[in-house]
Each structure stands twice: as C-alpha cells, then as structure tokens.
Protein backbone atom coordinates (compact mmCIF):
# COMPACT_ATOMS: atom_id res chain seq x y z
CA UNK A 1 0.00 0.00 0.00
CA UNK A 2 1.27 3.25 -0.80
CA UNK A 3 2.05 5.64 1.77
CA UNK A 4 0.98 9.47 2.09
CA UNK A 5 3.22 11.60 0.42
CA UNK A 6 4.30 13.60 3.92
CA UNK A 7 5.25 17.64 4.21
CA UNK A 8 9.18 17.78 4.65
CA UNK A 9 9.53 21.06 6.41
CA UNK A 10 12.00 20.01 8.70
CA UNK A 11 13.46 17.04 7.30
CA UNK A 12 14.37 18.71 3.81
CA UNK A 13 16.52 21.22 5.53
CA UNK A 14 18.03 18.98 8.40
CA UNK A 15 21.37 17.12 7.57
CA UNK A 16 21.01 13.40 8.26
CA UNK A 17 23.88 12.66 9.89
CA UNK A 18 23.39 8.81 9.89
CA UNK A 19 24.77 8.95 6.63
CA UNK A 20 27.82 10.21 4.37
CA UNK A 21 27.58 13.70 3.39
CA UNK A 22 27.27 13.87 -0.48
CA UNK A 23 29.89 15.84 -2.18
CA UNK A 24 29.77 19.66 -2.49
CA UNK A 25 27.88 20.11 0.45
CA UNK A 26 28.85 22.56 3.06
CA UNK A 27 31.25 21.92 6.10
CA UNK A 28 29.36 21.22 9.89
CA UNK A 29 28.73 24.61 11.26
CA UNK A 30 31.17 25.11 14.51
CA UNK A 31 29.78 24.22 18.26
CA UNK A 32 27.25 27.01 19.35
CA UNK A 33 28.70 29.08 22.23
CA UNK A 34 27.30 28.38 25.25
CA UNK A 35 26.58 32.56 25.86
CA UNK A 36 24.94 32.49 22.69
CA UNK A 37 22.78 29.37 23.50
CA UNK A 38 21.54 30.55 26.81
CA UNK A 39 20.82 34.11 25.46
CA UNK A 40 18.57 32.44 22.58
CA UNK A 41 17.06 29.79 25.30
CA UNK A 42 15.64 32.31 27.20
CA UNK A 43 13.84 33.90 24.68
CA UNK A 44 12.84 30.66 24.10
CA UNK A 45 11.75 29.56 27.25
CA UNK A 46 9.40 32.53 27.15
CA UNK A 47 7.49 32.06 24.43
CA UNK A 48 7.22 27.58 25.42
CA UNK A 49 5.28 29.51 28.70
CA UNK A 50 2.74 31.54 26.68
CA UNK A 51 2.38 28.22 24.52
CA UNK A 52 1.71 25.96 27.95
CA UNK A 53 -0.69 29.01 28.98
CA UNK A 54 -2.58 28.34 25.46
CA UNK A 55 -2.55 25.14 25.46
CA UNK A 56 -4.19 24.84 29.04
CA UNK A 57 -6.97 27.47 28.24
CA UNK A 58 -8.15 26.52 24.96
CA UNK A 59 -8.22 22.78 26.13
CA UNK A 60 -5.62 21.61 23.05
CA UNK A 61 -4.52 18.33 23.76
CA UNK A 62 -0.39 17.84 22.52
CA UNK A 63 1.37 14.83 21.89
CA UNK A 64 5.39 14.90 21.33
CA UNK A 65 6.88 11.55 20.47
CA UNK A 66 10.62 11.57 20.66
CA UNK A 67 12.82 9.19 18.51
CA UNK A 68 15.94 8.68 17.59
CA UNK A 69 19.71 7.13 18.17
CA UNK A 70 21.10 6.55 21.17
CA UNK A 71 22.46 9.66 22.62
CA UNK A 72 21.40 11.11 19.79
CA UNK A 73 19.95 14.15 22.54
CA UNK A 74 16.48 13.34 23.01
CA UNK A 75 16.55 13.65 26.63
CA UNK A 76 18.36 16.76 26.80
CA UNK A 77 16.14 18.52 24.34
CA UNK A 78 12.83 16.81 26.52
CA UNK A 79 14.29 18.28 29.56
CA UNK A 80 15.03 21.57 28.42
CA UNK A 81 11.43 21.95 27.03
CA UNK A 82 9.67 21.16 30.34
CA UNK A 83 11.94 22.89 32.52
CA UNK A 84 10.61 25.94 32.59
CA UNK A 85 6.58 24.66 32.52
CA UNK A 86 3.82 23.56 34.58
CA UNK A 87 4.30 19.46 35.12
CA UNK A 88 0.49 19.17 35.58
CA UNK A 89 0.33 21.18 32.16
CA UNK A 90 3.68 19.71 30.38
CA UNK A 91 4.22 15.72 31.36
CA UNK A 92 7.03 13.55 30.38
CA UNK A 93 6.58 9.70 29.45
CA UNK A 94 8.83 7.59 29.67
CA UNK A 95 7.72 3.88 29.93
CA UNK A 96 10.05 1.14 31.27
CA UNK A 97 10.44 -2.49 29.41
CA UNK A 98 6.57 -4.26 29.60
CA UNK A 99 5.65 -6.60 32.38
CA UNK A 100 4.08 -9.99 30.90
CA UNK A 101 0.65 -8.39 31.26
CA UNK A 102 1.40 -5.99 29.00
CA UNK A 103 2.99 -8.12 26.20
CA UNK A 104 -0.16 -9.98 26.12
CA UNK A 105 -2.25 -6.86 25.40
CA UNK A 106 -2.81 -4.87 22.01
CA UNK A 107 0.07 -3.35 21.52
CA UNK A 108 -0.59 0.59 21.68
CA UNK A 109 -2.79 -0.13 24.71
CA UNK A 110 -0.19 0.48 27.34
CA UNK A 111 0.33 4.06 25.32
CA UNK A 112 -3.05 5.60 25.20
CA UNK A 113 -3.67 5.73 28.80
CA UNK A 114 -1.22 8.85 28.92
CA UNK A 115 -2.59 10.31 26.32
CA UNK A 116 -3.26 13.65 27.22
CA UNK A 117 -6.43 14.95 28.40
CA UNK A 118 -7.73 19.23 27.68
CA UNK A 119 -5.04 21.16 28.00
CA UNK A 120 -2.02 18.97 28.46
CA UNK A 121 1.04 18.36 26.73
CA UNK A 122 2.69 15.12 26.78
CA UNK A 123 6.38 14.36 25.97
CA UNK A 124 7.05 10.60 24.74
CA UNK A 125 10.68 9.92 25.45
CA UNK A 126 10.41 7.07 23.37
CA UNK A 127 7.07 5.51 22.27
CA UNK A 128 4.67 3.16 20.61
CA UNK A 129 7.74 3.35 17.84
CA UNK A 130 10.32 0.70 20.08
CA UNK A 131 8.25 -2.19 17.71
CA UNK A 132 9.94 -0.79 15.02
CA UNK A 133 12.93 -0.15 16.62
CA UNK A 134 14.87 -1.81 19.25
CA UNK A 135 12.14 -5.13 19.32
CA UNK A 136 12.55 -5.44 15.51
CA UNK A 137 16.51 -5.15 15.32
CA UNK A 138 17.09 -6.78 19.26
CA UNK A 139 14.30 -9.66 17.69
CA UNK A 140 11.86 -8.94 20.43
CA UNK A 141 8.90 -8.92 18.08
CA UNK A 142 8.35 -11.17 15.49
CA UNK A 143 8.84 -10.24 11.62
CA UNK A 144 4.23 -11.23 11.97
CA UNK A 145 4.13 -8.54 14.69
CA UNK A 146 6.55 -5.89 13.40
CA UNK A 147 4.33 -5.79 10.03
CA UNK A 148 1.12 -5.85 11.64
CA UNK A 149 2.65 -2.52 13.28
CA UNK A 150 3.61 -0.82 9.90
CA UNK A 151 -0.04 -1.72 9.21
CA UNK A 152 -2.14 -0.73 12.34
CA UNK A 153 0.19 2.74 13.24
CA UNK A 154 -0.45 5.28 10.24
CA UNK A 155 -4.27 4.01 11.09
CA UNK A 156 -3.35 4.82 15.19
CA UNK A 157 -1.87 7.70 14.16
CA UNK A 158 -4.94 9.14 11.93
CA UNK A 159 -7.09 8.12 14.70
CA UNK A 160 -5.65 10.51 17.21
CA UNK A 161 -5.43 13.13 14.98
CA UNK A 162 -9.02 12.49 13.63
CA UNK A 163 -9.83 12.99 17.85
CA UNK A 164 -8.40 16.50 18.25
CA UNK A 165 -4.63 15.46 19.53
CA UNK A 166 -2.39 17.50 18.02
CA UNK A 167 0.64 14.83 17.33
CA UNK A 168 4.29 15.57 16.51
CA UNK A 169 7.08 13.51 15.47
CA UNK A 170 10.92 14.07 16.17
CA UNK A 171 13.65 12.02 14.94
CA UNK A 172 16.96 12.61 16.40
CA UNK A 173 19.84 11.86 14.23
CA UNK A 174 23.71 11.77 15.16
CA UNK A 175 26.61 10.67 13.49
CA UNK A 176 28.32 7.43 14.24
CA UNK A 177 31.41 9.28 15.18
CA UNK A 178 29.68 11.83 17.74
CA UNK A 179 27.71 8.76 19.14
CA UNK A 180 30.84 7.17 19.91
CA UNK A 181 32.21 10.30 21.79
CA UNK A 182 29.34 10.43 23.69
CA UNK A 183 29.60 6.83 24.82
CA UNK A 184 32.96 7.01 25.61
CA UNK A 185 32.32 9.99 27.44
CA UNK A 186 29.59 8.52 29.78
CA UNK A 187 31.51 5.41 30.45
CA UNK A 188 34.44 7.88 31.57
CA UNK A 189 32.01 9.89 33.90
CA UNK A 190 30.35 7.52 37.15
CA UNK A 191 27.30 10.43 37.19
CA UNK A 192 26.02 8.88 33.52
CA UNK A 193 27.55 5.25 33.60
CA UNK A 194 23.65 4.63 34.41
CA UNK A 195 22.79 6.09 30.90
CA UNK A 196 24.72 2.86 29.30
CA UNK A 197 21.92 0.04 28.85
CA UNK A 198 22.76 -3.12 27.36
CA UNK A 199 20.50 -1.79 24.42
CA UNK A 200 22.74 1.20 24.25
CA UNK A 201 25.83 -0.99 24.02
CA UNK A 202 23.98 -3.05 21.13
CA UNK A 203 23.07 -0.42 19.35
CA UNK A 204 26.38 0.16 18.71
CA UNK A 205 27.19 -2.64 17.24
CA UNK A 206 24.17 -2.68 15.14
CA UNK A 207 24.35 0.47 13.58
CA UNK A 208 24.13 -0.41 10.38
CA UNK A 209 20.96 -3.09 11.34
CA UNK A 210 19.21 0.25 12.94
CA UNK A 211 19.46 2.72 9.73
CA UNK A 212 17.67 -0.13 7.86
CA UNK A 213 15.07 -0.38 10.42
CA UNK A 214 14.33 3.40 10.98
CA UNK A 215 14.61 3.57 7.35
CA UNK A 216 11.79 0.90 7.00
CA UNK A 217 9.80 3.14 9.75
CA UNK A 218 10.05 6.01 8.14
CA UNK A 219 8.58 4.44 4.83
CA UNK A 220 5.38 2.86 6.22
CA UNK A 221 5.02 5.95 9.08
CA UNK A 222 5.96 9.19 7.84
CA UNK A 223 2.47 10.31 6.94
CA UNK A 224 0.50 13.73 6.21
CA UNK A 225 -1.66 14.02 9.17
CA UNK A 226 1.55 13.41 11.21
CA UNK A 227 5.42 13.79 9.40
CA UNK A 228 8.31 13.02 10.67
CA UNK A 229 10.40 15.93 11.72
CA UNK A 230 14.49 15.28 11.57
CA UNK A 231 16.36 16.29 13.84
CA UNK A 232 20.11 17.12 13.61
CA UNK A 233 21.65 16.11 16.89
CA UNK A 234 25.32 16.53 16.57
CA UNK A 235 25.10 19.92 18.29
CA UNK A 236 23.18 19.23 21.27
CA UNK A 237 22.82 23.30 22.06
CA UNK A 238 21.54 24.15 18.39
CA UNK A 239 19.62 20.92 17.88
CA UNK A 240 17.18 21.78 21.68
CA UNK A 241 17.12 25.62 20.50
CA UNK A 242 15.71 24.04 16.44
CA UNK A 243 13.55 22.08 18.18
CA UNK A 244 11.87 23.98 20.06
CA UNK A 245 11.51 27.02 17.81
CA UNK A 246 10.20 24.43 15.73
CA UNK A 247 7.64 23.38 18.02
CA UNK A 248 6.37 27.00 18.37
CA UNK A 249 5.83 27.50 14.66
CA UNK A 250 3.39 24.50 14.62
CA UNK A 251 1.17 25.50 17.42
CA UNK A 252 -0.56 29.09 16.67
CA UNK A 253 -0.56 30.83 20.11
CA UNK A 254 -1.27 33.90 21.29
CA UNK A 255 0.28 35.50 24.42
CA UNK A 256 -2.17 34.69 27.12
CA UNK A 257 -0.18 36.06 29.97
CA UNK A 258 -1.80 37.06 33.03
CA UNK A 259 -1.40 40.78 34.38
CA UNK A 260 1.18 41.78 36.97
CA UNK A 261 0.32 40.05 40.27
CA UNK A 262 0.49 42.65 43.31
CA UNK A 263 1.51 40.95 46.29
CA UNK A 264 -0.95 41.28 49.02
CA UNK A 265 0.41 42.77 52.48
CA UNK A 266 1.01 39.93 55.38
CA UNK A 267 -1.36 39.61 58.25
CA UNK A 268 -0.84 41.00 61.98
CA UNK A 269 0.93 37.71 63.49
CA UNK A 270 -1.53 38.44 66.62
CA UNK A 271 0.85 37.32 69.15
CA UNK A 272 2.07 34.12 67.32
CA UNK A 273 4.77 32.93 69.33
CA UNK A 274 7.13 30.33 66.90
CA UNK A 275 8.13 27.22 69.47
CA UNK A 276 11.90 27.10 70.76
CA UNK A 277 14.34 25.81 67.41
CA UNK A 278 15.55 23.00 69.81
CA UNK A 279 12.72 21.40 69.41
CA UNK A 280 13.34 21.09 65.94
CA UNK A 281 15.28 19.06 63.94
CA UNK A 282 17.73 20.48 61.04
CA UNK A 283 19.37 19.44 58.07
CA UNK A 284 23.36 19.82 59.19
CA UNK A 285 24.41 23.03 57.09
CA UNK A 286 27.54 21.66 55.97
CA UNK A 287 27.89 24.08 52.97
C-alpha cells in the first residue's frame, strides 16, 4: 500500500547525519557558544510559557513523540522543554520495558492511557515506535508482529489526529562518530555510567541493522496528518534551541499572559509565638 506523500519542512533542511555527506555540500557549522545558547534559550523559554498558557486554556490536547539514536539528545532537548513549565500542564513519558501483562495486550494499549487529556502536553521519550525499533533489530517482536505494526500505526496515528490530539514527530539523528564520543564519554564519567543500557551498548554494534530499520519506519510511518520531523543532533545546544523554535511554529498561540500580580500585604501575626528551634530538627548546614 502506498504511503501518504508527507510535508518535509524540517526534514528537507536537516542534515542526516546517519549517513555520508554527499559531495559539495557545506562543512558542519562550529559548536554554538554556550553565551549564545543561553541568550537564545531564554527567549525561548518565554514564548514555550505563553504556549503551555494556550494550550491549558483553549483545552488543546499535545502529543510529542521523541525518537531517535542513542544519545542522539532526546533527553536533553525533553528536559530543556519542560523545565521551565507547569508538570500538571507539560508531562514527560517515559515507559520502562513491559511486564508480561502488558505483552499480552494490544500493543498501543499500554500508550493511550497517557494520552493527554484538555489542556495537556505530553512528551514521549520514546514511544509506541520501540516495535519498530529496538524489538525489531534486538528480535523482540516477530517479523508477523513488526508488520502488523507498519499496518495498524499510520491508522493509530490518523485516529488521534481524527480525535483533536495535536501529534508531533521528532527524529533525532547523530553521526556514528559523535555517538561514539558520547559513549565514551559517559563510560568515563560515574554520574552517567547509568545512561549505558545493554541496548545502548547493542546499538552500537548494530548500527548499520538500525538505519535499515528506521529507514523501513520512516517508509510505512511518515504520513500527512503526522510527518516526521528530523532532527540534527550533533550539536546538542543548536539541535534543543531548532527544536523547540520548531515546536512554536506548529502551534498558533497567542500571548495569554496574566497581568502583573500585586503581592498582598502579610497579616498581623496576633501574638504568634514560633516554638523554641531545639525542638526542631535540622538538616546539618555543611555548605
């Protein structure tokens, strides 16, 4: 069946680093200063509020599914997004490995119960997409099961949209070489160690098994109602500050902020008497 011929906005003018650069094209642009990035983040981080303050009055229900390589940034970008916002408005996903139970169920059924609800936005770190990911290429799912899923997703997909969710797709791309530095970084640093699965480790070693699959994905998922956006992630700093002005140019918003708030004056304690400190225990100030 022949999929829906998908708007590249993003993708046509993001570099896929996953793959050679063809010839003629021009050189990586240099690491973004970090001044540079945190002036353009906070502008940023401004306009992500007025968006969450949309979002929760008008009742729009937002749905970000994040993708991609292995420390390819996707958590980075994720937590730069929501650091700034309401967690009851702006709530991260991140689903461990299924329990038994789960395996037995339809397969997007563990996903819809975070779907959001009026005026939320969820963040997927990783999503219903793993089928065609890490279980096709790790041989979790069967070849039955993974093709059922290239058949029943675009259909999900449609469904949600179809239901008022607005639903965004970001691939993260990163080069095997910048991959590898970031690897051999965390295994050098005990603070990330955790951040090195076994999957991780695989992936690896499968690299060239994983551009096949997402390429497969891609071909059977990239659809119309909801593209795939690519994301270069060699540049962590420029690829969370595309990202997110990309996000803002999908969602029309207007600037909903409430008015100055004038702090109100303290009551009269009325001979409140606070009980002796010795009575109290304290945390040691050591620093």
């Amino acid at each position: 069946m022949a999929r829906d011929k998908a708007p590249r906005q993003a993708a046509e003018v993001a570099t896929d680093t996953e793959t050679a650069p063809p010839l003629g094209t021009l050189p990586p642009k240099p690491k973004l200063k970090g001044k540079v990035y945190l002036a353009e983040l906070a502008k940023l981080s401004v306009e992500l509020s007025k968006l969450q303050e949309w979002i929760r009055a008008r009742g729009l229900k937002v749905v970000i599914v994040f993708e991609g390589r292995d420390a390819a940034g996707k958590g980075g970008s994720i937590k730069t997004i929501t650091a700034g916002l309401n967690p009851r408005v702006a709530r991260i996903v991140a689903l461990p490995a299924p329990s038994d139970r789960e395996r037995s169920q339809w397969y997007f059924q563990r996903y819809v119960g975070h779907l959001p609800a009026a005026g939320e936005m969820v963040l997927l770190d990783r999503s219903w997409y793993n089928r065609a990911g890490v279980e096709r290429v790790m041989g979790f799912a069967t070849a039955e099961e993974v093709e059922e899923f290239y058949r029943s997703c675009p259909e999900f997909e449609r469904m949600l949209v179809r239901s008022g969710i607005i639903l965004i797709k970001y691939w993260f791309s990163v080069s095997d070489a910048e991959q590898e530095r970031r690897f051999q970084a965390r295994i050098a640093d005990p603070t990330k160690r955790w951040k090195l699965s076994p999957m991780d480790l695989q992936s690896r070693t499968r690299w060239v098994e994983y551009s096949k699959a997402k390429d497969e994905m891609f071909r059977h998922t990239d659809i119309k109602q909801a593209p795939w956006y690519v994301v270069n992630g060699d540049d962590k700093r420029r690829a969370r500050l595309n990202v997110i002005s990309h996000l803002l140019s999908l969602i029309p918003y207007e600037d909903l902020t409430p008015e100055p708030i004038v702090l109100p004056p303290r009551e009269p304690d009325r001979g409140y008497v606070r009980p002796p400190m010795d009575e109290q225990t304290f945390v040691p100030e050591r620093y």
